[in-house]
C-alpha atoms as a PDB file:
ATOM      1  CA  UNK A   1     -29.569  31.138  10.899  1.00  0.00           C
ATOM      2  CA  UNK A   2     -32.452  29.277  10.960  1.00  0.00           C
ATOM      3  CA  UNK A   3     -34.261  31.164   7.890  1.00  0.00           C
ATOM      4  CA  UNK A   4     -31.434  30.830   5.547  1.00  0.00           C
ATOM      5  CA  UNK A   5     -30.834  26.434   6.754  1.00  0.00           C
ATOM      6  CA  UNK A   6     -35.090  27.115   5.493  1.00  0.00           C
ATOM      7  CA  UNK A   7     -34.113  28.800   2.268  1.00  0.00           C
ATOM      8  CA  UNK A   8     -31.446  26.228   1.525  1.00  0.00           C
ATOM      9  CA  UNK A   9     -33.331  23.420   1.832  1.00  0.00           C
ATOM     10  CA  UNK A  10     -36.614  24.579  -0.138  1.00  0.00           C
ATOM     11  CA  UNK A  11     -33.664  25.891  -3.102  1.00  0.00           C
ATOM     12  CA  UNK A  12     -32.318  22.622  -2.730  1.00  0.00           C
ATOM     13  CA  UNK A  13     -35.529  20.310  -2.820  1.00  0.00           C
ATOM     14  CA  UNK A  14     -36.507  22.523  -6.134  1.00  0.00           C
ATOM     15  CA  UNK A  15     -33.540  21.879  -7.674  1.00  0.00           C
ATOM     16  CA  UNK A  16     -33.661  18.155  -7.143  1.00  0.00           C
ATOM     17  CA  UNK A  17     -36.874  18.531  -8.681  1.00  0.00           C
ATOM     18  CA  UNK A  18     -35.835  19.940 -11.447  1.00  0.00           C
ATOM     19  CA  UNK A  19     -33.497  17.751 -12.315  1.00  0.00           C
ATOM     20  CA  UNK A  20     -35.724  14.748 -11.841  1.00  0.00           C
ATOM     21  CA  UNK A  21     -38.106  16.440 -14.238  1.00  0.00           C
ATOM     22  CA  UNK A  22     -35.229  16.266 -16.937  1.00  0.00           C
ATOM     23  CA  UNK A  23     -34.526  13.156 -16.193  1.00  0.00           C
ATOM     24  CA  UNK A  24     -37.696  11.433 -16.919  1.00  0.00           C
ATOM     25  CA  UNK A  25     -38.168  13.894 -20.180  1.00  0.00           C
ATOM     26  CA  UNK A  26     -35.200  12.104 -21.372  1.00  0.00           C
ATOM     27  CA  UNK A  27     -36.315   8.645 -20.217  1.00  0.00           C
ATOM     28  CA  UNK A  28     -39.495   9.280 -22.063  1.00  0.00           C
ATOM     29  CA  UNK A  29     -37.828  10.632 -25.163  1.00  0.00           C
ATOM     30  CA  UNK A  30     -35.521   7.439 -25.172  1.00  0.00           C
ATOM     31  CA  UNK A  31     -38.836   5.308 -24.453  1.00  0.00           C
ATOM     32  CA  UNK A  32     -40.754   6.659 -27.308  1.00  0.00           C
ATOM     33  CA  UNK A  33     -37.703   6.064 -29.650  1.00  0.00           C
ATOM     34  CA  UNK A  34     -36.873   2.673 -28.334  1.00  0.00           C
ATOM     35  CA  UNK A  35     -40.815   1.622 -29.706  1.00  0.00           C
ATOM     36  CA  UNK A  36     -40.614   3.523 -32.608  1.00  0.00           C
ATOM     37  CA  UNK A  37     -37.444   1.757 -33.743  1.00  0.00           C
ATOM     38  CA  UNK A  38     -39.382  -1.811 -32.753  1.00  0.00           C
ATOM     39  CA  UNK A  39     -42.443  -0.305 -35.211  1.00  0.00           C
ATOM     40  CA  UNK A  40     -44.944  -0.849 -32.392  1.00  0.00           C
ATOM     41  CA  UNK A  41     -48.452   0.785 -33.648  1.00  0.00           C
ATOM     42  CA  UNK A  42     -49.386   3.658 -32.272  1.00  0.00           C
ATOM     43  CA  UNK A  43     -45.964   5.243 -32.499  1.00  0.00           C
ATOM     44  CA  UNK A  44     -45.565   8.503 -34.756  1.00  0.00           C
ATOM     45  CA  UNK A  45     -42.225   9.342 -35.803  1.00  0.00           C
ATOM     46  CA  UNK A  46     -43.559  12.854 -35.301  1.00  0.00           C
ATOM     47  CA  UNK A  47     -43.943  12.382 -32.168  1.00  0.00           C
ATOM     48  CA  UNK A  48     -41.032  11.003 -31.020  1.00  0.00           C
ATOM     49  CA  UNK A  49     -39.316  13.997 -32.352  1.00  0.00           C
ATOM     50  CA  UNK A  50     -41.061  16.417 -30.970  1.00  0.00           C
ATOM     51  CA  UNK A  51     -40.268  13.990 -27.741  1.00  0.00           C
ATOM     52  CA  UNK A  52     -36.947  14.243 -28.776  1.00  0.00           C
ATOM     53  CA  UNK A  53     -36.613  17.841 -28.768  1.00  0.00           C
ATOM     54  CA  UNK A  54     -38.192  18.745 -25.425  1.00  0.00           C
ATOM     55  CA  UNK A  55     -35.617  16.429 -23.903  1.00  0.00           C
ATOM     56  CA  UNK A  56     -33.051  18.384 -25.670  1.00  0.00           C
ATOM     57  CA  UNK A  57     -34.344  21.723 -24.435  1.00  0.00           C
ATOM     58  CA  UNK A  58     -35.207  20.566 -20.690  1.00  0.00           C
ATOM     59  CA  UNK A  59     -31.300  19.414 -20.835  1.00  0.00           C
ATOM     60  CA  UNK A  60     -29.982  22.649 -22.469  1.00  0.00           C
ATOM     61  CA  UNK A  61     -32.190  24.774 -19.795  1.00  0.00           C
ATOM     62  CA  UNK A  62     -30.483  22.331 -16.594  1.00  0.00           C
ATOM     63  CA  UNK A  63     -27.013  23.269 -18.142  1.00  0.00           C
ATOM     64  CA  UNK A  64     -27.937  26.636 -18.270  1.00  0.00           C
ATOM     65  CA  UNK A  65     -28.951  26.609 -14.880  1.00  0.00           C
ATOM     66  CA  UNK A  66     -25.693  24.583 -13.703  1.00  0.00           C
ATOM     67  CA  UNK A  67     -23.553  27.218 -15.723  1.00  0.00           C
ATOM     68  CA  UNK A  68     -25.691  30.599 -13.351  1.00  0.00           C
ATOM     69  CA  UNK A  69     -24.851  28.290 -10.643  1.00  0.00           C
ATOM     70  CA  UNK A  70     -21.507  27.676 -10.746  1.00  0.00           C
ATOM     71  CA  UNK A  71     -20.774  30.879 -11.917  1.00  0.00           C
ATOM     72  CA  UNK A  72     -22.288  32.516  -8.733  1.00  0.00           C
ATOM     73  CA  UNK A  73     -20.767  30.556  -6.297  1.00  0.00           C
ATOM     74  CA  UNK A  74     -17.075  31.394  -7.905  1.00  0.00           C
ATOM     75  CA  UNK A  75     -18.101  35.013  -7.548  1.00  0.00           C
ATOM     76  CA  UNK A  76     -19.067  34.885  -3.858  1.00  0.00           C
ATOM     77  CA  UNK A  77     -16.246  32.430  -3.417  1.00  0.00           C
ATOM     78  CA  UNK A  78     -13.877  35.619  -4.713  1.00  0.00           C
ATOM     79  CA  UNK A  79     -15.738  38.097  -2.452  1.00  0.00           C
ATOM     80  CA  UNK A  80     -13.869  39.403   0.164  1.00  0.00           C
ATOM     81  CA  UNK A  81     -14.868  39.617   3.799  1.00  0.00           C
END
């Protein structure tokens, strides 16, 4: 019992992690835009695109991720003892 409490928590500290890891991709991506829209120097609208798009992709992968989730959980939910 206690192995799998172990495996839990280590799943669920890496997931937490990965989520905060989107999160601040899209605070940066929002950051970068924010000073490109004020036209302060030093701000490439190339790069906040680029910013732009890793957000998107770091939130596509966590949905992605959410989706395997979800959908394992129903199927061991619908196993039967």
């Amino acid at each position: 019992m206690w192995q799998i409490s172990s495996r839990a928590s280590a799943s669920q500290g890496q997931l937490h992690a990965a989520l905060d890891r989107i999160s601040d991709t899209q605070t940066a991506a929002r950051t970068q835009a924010e000073k490109f829209t004020l036209g302060e120097p030093g701000v490439a609208l190339n790069d906040v695109m680029t910013d732009l798009q890793k957000a998107s992709v770091s939130l596509q992968m966590g949905i992605q991720v959410r989706n395997k989730l979800v959908s394992a959980y129903q199927e061991v939910m619908g196993m039967q003892v």
